[in-house]
Protein backbone atom coordinates (compact mmCIF):
# COMPACT_ATOMS: atom_id res chain seq x y z
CA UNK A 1 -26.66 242.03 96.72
CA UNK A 2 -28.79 240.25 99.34
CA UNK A 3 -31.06 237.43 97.68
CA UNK A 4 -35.15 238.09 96.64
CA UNK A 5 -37.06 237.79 99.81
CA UNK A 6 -38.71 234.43 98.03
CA UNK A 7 -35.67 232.95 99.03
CA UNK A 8 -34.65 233.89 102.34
CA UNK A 9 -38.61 234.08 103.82
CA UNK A 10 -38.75 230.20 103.00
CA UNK A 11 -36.84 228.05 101.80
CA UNK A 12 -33.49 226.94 101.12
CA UNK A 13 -31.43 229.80 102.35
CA UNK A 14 -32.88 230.32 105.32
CA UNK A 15 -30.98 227.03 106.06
CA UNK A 16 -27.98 227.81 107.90
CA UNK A 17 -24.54 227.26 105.84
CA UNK A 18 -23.35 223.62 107.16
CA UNK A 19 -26.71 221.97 106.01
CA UNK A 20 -27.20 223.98 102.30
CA UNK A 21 -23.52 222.47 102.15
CA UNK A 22 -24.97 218.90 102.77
CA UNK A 23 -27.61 219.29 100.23
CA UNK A 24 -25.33 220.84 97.39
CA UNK A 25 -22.73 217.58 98.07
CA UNK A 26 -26.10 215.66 98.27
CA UNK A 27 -27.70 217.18 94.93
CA UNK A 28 -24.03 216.71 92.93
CA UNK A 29 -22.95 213.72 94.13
CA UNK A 30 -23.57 210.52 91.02
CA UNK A 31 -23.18 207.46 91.85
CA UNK A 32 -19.91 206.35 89.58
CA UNK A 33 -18.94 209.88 89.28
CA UNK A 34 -18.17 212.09 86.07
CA UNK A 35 -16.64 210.53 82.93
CA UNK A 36 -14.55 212.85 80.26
CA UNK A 37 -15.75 212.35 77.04
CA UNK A 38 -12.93 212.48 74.74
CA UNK A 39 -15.37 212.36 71.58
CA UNK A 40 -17.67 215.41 72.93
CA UNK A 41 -14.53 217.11 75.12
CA UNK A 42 -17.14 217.42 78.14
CA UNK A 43 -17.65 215.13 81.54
CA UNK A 44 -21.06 213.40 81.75
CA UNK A 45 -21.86 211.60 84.48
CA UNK A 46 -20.94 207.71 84.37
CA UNK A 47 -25.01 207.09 83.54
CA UNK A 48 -23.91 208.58 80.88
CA UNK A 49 -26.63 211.05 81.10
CA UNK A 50 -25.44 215.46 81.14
CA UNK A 51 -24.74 216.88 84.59
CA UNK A 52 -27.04 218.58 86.31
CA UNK A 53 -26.49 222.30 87.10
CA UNK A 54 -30.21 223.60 87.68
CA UNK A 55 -29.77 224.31 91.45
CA UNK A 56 -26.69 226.47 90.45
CA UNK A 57 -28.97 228.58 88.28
CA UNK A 58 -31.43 229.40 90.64
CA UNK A 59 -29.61 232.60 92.06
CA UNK A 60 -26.35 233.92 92.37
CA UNK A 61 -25.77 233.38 95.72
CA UNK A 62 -26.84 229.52 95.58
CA UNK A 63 -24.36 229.86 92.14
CA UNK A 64 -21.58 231.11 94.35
CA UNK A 65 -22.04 228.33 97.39
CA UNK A 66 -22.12 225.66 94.58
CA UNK A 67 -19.40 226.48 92.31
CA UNK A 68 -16.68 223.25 92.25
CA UNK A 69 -18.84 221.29 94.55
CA UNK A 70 -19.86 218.38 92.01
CA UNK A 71 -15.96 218.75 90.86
CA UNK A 72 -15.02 217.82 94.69
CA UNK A 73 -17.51 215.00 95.44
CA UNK A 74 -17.11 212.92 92.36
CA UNK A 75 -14.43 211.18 90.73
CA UNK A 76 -13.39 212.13 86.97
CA UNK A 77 -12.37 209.02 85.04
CA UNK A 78 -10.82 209.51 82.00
CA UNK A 79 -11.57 206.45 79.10
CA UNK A 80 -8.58 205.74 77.22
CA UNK A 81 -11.01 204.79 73.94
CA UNK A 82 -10.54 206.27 70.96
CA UNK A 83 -13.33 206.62 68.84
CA UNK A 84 -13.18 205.60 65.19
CA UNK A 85 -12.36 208.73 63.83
CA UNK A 86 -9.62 208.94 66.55
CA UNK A 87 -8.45 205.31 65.18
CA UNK A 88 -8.60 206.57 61.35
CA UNK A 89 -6.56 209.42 61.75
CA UNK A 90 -4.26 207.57 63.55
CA UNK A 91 -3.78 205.16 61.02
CA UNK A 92 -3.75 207.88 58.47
CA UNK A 93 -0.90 209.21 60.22
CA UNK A 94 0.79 206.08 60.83
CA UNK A 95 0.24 205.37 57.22
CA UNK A 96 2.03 208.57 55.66
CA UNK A 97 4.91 208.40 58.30
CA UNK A 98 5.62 204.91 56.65
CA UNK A 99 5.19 206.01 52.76
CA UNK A 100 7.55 209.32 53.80
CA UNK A 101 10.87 206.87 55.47
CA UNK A 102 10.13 204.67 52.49
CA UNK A 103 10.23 207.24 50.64
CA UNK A 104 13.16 208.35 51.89
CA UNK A 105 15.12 204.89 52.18
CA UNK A 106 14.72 204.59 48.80
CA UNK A 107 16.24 207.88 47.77
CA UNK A 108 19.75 207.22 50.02
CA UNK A 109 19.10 203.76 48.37
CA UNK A 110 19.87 205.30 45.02
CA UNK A 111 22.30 208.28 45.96
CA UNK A 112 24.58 205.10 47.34
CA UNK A 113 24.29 203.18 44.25
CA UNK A 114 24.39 206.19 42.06
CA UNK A 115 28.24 205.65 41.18
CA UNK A 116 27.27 202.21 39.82
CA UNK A 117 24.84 203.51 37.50
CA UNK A 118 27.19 203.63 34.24
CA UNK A 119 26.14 203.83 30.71
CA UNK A 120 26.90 199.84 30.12
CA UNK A 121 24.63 199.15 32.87
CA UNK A 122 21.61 201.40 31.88
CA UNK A 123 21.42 200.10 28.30
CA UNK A 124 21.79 196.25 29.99
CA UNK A 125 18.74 196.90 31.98
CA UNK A 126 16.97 199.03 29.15
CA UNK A 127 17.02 196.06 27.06
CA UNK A 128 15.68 193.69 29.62
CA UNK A 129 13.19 195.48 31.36
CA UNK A 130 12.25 197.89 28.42
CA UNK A 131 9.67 200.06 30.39
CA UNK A 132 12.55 201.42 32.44
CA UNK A 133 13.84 203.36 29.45
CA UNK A 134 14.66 206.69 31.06
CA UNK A 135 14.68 206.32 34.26
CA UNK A 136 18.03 205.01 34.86
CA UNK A 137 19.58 207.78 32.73
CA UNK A 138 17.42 210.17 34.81
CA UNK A 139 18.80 209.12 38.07
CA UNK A 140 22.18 209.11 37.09
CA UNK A 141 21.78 212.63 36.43
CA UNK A 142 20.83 213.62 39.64
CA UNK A 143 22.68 215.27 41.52
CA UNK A 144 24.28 213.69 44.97
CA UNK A 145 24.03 215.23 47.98
């Protein structure tokens, strides 16, 4: 489909090829390049302001000349900042990685000192520590793996 005569009478695509391709690296190009936002999952420029695709719109041939061309002339940095919801679900997962090997520490804990947990033993420590009562007598009935 050849482009509306608006464009091709005057104006930027009556340009020949090697200088539209100076003005598209021209018109992309930001000084400090993109930056990938790891919050929003998009790349901004490093002004931190959104990237500029208007020319790209005008018409599909401009479109098709311009496609990649701010990818190619700018750097991408990627920040290795997490923000602080990022930092609290790390720590929430740090957090219940912890409470499930102590949990399970604990537990072989017990299943190796099962065989030491004999009647003599559980009413000894039922009668000094009283708020026990049970417990004892409930892990010596579990079964060991």
């Amino acid at each position: 489909m050849a482009p509306p005569e608006a464009y091709t009478s005057h104006g930027l695509l009556r340009l020949p090829r090697e200088l539209r391709d100076m003005i598209y690296r021209y018109y992309f190009v930001r000084k400090g390049g993109y930056i990938y936002g790891f919050e929003t999952k998009r790349l901004r420029s490093a002004n931190n302001e959104p990237i500029d695709l208007v020319l790209a719109c005008t018409c599909r041939q401009i479109n098709q000349e311009t496609e990649g061309v701010g990818l190619r002339v700018n750097p991408i940095s990627f920040a290795t900042v997490f923000s602080d919801v990022d930092r609290t679900s790390m720590r929430a997962a740090k957090f219940n990685y912890f409470l499930k090997y102590l949990y399970k520490s604990k537990r072989n804990l017990l299943q190796l000192a099962q065989h030491l947990i004999k009647p003599d033993v559980i009413d000894r420590v039922e009668r000094r520590f009283p708020t026990s009562k049970g417990f004892l007598r409930y892990l010596a009935a579990l079964p060991m793996d």
